[in-house]
N, C-alpha and C. Protein backbone atom coordinates (compact mmCIF):
# COMPACT_ATOMS: atom_id res chain seq x y z
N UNK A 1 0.82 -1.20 0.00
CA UNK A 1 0.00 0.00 0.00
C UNK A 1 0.87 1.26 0.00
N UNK A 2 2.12 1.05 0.86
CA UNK A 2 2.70 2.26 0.84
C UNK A 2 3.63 2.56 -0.45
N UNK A 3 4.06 1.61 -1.42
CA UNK A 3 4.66 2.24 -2.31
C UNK A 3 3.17 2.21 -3.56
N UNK A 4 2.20 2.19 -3.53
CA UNK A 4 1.60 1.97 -4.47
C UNK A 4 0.90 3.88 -4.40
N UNK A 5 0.51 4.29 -2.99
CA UNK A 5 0.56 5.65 -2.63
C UNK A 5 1.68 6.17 -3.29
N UNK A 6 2.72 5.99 -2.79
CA UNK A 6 4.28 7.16 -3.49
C UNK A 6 3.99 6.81 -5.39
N UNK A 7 3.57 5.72 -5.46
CA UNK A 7 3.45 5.48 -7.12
C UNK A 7 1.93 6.82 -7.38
N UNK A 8 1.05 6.58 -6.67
CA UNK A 8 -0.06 7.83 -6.81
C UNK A 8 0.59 8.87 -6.67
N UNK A 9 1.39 9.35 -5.64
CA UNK A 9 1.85 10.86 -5.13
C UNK A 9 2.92 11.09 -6.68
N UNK A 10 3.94 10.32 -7.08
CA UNK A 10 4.65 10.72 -8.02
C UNK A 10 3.98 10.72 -9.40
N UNK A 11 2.74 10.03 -9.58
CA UNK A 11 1.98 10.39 -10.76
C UNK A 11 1.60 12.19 -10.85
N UNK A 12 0.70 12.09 -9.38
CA UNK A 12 0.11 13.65 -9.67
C UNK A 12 1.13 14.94 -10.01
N UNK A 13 2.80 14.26 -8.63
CA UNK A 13 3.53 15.21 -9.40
C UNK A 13 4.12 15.27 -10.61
N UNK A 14 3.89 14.36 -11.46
CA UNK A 14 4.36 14.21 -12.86
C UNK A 14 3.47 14.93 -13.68
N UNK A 15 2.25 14.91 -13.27
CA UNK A 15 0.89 15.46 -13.90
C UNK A 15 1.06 16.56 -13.94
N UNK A 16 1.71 17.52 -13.30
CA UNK A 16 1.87 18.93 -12.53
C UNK A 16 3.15 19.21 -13.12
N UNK A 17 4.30 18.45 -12.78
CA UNK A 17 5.43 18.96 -13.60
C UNK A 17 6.48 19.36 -12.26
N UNK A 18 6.40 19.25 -11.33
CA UNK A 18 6.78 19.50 -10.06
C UNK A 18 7.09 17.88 -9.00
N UNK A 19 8.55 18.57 -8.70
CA UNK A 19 8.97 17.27 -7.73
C UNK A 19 7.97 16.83 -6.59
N UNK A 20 8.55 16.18 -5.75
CA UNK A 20 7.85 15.81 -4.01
C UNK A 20 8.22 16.73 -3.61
N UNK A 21 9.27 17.72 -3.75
CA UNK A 21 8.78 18.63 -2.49
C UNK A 21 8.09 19.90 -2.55
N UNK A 22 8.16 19.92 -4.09
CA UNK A 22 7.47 20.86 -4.87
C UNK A 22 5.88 20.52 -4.75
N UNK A 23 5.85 19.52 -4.46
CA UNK A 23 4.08 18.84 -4.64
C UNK A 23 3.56 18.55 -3.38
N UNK A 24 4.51 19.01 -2.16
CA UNK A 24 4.09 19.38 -0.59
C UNK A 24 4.23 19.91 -0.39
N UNK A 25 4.96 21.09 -1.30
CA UNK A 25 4.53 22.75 -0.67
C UNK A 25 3.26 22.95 -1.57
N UNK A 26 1.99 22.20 -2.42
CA UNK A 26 1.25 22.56 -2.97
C UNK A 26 0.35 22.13 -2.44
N UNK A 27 0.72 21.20 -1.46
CA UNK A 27 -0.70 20.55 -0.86
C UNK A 27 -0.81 21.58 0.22
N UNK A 28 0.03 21.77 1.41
CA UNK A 28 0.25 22.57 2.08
C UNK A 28 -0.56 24.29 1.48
N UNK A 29 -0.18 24.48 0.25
CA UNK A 29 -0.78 25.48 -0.07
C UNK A 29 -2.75 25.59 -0.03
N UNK A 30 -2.50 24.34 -0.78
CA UNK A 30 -4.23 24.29 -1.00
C UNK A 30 -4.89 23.98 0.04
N UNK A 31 -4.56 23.36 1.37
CA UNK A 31 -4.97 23.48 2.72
C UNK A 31 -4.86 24.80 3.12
N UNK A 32 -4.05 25.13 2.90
CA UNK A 32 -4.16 26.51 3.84
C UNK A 32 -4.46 28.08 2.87
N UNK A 33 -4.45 27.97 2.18
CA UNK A 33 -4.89 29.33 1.07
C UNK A 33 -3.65 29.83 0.94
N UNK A 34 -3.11 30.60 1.29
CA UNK A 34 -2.13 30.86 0.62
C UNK A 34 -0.90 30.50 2.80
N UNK A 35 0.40 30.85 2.46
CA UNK A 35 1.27 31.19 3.64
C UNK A 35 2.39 32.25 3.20
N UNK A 36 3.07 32.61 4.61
CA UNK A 36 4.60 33.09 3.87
C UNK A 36 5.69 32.30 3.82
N UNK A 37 6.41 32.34 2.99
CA UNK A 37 7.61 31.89 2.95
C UNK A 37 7.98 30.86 4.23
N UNK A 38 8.38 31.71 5.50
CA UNK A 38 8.47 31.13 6.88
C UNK A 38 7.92 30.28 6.89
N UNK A 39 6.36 30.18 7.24
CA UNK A 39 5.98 29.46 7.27
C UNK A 39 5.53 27.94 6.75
N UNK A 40 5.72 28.34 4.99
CA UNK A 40 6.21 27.06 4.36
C UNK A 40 7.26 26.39 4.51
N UNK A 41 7.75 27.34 5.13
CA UNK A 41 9.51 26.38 5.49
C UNK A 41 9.51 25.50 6.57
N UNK A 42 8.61 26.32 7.53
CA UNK A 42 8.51 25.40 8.58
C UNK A 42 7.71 24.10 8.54
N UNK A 43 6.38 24.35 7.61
CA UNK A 43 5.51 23.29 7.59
C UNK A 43 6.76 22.28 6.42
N UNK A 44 7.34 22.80 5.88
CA UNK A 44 8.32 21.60 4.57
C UNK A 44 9.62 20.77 5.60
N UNK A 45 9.65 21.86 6.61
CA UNK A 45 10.91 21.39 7.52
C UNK A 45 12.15 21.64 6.37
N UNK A 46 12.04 22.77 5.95
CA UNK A 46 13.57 23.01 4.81
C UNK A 46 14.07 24.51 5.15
N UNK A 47 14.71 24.58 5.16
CA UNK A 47 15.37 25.90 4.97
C UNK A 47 14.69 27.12 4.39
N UNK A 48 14.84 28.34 4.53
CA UNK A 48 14.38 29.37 3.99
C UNK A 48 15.24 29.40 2.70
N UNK A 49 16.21 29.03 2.21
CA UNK A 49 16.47 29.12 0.83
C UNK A 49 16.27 28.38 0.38
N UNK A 50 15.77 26.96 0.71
CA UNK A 50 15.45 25.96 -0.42
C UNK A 50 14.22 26.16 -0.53
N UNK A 51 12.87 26.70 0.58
CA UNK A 51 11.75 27.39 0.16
C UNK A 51 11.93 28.64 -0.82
N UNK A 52 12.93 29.18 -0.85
CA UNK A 52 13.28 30.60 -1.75
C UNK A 52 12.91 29.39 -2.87
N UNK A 53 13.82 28.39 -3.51
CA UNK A 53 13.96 27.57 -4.12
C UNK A 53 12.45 26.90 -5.12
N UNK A 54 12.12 26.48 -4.09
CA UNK A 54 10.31 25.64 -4.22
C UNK A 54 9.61 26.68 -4.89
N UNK A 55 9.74 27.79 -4.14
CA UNK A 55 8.61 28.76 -4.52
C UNK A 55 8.83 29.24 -6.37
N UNK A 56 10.33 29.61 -6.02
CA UNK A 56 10.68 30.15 -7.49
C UNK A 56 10.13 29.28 -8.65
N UNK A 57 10.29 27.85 -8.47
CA UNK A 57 10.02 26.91 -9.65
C UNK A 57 8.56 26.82 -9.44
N UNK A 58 7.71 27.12 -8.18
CA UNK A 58 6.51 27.08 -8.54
C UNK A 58 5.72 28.11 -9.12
N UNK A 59 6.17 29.37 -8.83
CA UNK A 59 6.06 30.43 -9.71
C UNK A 59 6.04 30.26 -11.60
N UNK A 60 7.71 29.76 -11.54
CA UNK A 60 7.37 29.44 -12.87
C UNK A 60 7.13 28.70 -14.20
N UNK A 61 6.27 27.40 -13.34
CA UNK A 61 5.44 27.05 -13.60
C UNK A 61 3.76 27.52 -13.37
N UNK A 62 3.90 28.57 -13.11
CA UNK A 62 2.85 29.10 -13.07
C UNK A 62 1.78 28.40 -11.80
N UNK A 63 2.05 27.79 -10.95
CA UNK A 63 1.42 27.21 -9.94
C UNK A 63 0.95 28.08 -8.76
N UNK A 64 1.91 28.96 -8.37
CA UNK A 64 1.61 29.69 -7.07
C UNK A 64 2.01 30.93 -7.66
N UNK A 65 1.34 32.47 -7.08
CA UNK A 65 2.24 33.97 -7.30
C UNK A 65 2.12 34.11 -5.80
N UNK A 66 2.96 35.12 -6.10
CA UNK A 66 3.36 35.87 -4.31
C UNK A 66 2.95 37.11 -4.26
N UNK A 67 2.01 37.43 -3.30
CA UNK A 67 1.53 38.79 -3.28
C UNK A 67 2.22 39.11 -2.05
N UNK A 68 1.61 40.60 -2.25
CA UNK A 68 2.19 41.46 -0.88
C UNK A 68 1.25 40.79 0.46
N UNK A 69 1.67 40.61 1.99
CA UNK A 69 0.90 40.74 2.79
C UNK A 69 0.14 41.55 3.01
N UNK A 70 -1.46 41.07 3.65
CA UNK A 70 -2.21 42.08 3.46
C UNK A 70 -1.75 43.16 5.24
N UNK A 71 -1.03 42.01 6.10
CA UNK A 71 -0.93 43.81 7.35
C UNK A 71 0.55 43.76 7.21
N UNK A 72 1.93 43.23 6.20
CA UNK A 72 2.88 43.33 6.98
C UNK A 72 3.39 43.98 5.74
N UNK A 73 3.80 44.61 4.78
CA UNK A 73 4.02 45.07 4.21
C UNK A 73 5.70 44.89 3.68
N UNK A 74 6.68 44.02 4.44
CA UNK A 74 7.61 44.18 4.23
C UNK A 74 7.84 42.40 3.98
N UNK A 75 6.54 42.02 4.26
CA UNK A 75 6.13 40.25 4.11
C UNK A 75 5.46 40.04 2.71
N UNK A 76 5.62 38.74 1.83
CA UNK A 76 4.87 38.20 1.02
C UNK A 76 4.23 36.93 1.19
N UNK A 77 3.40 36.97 0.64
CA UNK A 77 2.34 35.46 1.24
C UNK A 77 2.55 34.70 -0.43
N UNK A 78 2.67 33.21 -0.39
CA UNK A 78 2.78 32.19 -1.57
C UNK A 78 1.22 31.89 -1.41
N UNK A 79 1.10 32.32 -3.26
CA UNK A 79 -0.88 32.11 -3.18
C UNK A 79 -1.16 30.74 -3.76
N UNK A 80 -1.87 29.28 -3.77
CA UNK A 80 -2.20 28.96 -4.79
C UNK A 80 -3.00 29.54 -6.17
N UNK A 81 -2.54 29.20 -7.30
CA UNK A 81 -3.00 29.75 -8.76
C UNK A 81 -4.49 28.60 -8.85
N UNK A 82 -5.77 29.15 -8.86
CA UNK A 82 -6.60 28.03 -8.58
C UNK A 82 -6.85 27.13 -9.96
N UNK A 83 -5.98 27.76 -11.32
CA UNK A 83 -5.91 26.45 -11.98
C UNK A 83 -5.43 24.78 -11.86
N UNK A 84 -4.09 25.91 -11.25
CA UNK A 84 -2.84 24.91 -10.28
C UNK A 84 -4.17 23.45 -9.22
N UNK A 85 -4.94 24.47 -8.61
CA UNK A 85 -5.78 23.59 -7.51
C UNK A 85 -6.35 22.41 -7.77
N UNK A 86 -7.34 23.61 -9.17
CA UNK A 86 -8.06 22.68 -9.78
C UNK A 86 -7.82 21.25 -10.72
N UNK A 87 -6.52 21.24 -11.56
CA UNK A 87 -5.57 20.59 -12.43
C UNK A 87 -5.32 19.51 -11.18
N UNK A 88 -5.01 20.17 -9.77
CA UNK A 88 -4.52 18.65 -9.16
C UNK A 88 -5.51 18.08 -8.53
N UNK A 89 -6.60 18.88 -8.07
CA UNK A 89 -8.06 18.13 -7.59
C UNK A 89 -8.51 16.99 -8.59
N UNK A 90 -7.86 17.27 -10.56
CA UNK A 90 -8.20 16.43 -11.46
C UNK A 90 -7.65 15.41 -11.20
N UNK A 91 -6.47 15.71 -10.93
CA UNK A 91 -5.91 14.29 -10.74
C UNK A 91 -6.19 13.33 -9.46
N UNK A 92 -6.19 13.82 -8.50
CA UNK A 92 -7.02 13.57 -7.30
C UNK A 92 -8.36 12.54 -6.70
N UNK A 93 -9.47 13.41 -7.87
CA UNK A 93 -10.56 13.13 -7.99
C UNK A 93 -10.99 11.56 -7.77
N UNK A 94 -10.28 10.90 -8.89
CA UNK A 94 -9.99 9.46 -9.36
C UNK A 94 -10.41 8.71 -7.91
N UNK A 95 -9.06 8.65 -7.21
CA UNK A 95 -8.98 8.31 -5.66
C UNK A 95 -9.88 8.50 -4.61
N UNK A 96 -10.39 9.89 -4.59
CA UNK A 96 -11.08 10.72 -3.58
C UNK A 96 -12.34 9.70 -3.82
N UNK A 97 -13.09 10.49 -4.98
CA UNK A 97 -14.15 9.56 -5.13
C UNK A 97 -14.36 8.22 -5.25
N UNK A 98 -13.57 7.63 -5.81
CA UNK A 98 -13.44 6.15 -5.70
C UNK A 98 -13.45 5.50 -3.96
N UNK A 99 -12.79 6.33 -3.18
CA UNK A 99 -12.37 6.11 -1.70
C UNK A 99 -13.75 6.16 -1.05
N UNK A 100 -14.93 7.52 -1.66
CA UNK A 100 -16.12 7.95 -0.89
C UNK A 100 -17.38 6.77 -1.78
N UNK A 101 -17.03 6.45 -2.78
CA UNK A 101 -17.91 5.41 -3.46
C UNK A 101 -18.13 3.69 -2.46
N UNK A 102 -16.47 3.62 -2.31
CA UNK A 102 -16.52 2.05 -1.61
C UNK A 102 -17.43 2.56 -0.23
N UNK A 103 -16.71 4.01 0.50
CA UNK A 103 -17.18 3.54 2.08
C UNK A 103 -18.77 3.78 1.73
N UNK A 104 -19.42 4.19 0.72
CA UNK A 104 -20.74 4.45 0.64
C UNK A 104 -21.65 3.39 0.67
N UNK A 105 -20.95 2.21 -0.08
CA UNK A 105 -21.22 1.01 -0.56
C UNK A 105 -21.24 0.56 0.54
N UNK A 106 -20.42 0.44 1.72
CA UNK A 106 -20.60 -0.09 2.57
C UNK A 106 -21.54 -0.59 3.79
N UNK A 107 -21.88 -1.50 4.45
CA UNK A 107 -22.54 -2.29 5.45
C UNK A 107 -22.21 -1.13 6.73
N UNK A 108 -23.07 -0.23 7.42
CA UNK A 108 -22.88 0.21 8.65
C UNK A 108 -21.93 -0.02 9.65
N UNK A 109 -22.60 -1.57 9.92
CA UNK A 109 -21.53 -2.24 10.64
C UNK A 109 -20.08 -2.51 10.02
N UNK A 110 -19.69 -2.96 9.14
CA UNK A 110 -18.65 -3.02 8.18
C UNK A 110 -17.62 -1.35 8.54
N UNK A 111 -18.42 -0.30 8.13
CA UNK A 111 -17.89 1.00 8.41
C UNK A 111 -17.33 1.32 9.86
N UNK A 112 -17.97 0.94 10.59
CA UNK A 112 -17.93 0.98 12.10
C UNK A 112 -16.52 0.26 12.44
N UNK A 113 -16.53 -0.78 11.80
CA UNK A 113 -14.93 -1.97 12.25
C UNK A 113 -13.87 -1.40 11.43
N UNK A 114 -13.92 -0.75 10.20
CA UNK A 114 -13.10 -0.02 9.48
C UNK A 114 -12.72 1.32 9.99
N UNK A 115 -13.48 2.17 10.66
CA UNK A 115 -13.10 3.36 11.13
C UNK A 115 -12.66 3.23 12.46
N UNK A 116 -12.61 1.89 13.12
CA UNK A 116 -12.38 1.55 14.59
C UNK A 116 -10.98 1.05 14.25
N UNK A 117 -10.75 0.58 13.49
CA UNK A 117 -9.46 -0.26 12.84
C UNK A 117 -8.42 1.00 12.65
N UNK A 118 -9.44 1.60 12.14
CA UNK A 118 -8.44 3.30 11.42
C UNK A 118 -8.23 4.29 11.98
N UNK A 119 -8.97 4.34 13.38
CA UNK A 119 -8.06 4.97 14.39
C UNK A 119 -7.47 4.35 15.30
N UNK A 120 -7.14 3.00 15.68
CA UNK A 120 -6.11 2.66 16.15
C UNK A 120 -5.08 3.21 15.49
N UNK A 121 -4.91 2.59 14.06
CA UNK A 121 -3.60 2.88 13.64
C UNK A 121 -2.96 3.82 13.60
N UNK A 122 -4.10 5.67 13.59
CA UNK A 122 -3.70 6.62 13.44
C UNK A 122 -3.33 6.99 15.36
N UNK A 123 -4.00 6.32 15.98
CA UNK A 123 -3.15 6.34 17.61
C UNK A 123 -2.09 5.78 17.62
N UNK A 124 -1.75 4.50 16.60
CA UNK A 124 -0.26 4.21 17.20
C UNK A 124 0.71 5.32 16.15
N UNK A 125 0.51 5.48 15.01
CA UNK A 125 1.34 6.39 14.38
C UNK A 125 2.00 7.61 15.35
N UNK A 126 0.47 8.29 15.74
CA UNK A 126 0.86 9.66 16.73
C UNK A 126 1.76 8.65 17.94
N UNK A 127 1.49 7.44 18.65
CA UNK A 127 1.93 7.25 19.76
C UNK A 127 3.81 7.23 19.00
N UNK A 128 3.87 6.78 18.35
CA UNK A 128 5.29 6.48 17.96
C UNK A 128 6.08 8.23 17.47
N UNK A 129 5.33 9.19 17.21
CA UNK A 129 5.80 10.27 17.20
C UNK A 129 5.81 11.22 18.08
N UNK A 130 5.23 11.29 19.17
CA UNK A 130 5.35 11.54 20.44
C UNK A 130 7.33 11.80 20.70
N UNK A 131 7.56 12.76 21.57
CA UNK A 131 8.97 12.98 21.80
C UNK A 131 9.27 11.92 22.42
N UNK A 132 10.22 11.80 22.57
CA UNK A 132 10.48 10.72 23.93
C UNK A 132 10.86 11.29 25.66
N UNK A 133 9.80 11.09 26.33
CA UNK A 133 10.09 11.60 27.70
C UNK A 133 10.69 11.15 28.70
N UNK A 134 11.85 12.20 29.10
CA UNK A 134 12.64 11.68 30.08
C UNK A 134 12.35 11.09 31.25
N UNK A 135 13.16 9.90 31.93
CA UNK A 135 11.62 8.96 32.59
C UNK A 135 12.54 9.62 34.10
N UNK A 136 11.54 9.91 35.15
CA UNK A 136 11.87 10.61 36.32
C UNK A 136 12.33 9.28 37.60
N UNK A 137 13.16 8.95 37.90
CA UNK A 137 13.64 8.33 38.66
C UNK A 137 14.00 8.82 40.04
């Protein structure tokens, strides 16, 4: 399942024309409407020049522009271009709906053991990312 996902994730960014990290500062974008710089850096965990970096090639590809902030004036915010959005919602779509078709199809009960199943796993994920706390002796 998990390389058959990275085989989905590297399609859409092929679709787009933009690497992986180019294609998680776009998801990141389209969750959040637009950010600044900073803050994409922080959500990418990269540097402020390799976000200098991301942004530039997403620019020109025409994916994201950078406007002025609207209170900081000496700040720019990275916008999604909502063709950009829409072009990857296309590609998207496929999955999304296909994903909301099965659970629709589904037996109540059936849904119930699947979404009980599916947050365990998303508790042990978070449990395993949790810091590690120093144990008090």
């Amino acid at each position: 399942m998990v390389t058959l996902s990275r085989d989905f994730e590297r399609h859409v960014g092929q679709a787009l024309m933009v690497n992986a990290t180019d294609l998680a500062a776009m998801e990141h974008l389209m969750t959040a409407g637009s950010l600044t710089p900073s803050e994409l850096s922080r959500r990418l965990d990269i540097s402020t020049a390799a976000t200098t970096l991301v942004v530039d090639r997403l620019v020109a590809l025409k994916h994201v522009q950078r406007h002025p902030h609207a209170h900081d004036r000496r700040k720019v915010v990275v916008v999604p271009e909502p063709g950009s959005v829409a072009q990857a919602f296309t590609e998207l779509m496929p999955v999304i709906g296909g994903v909301a078709a099965l659970e629709a199809a589904m037996p109540e009960a059936d849904r119930a053991v699947v979404e009980a199943f599916l947050a365990r796993v998303v508790a042990i994920y978070a449990n395993a990312l949790e810091p590690v706390r120093p144990q008090v002796v």
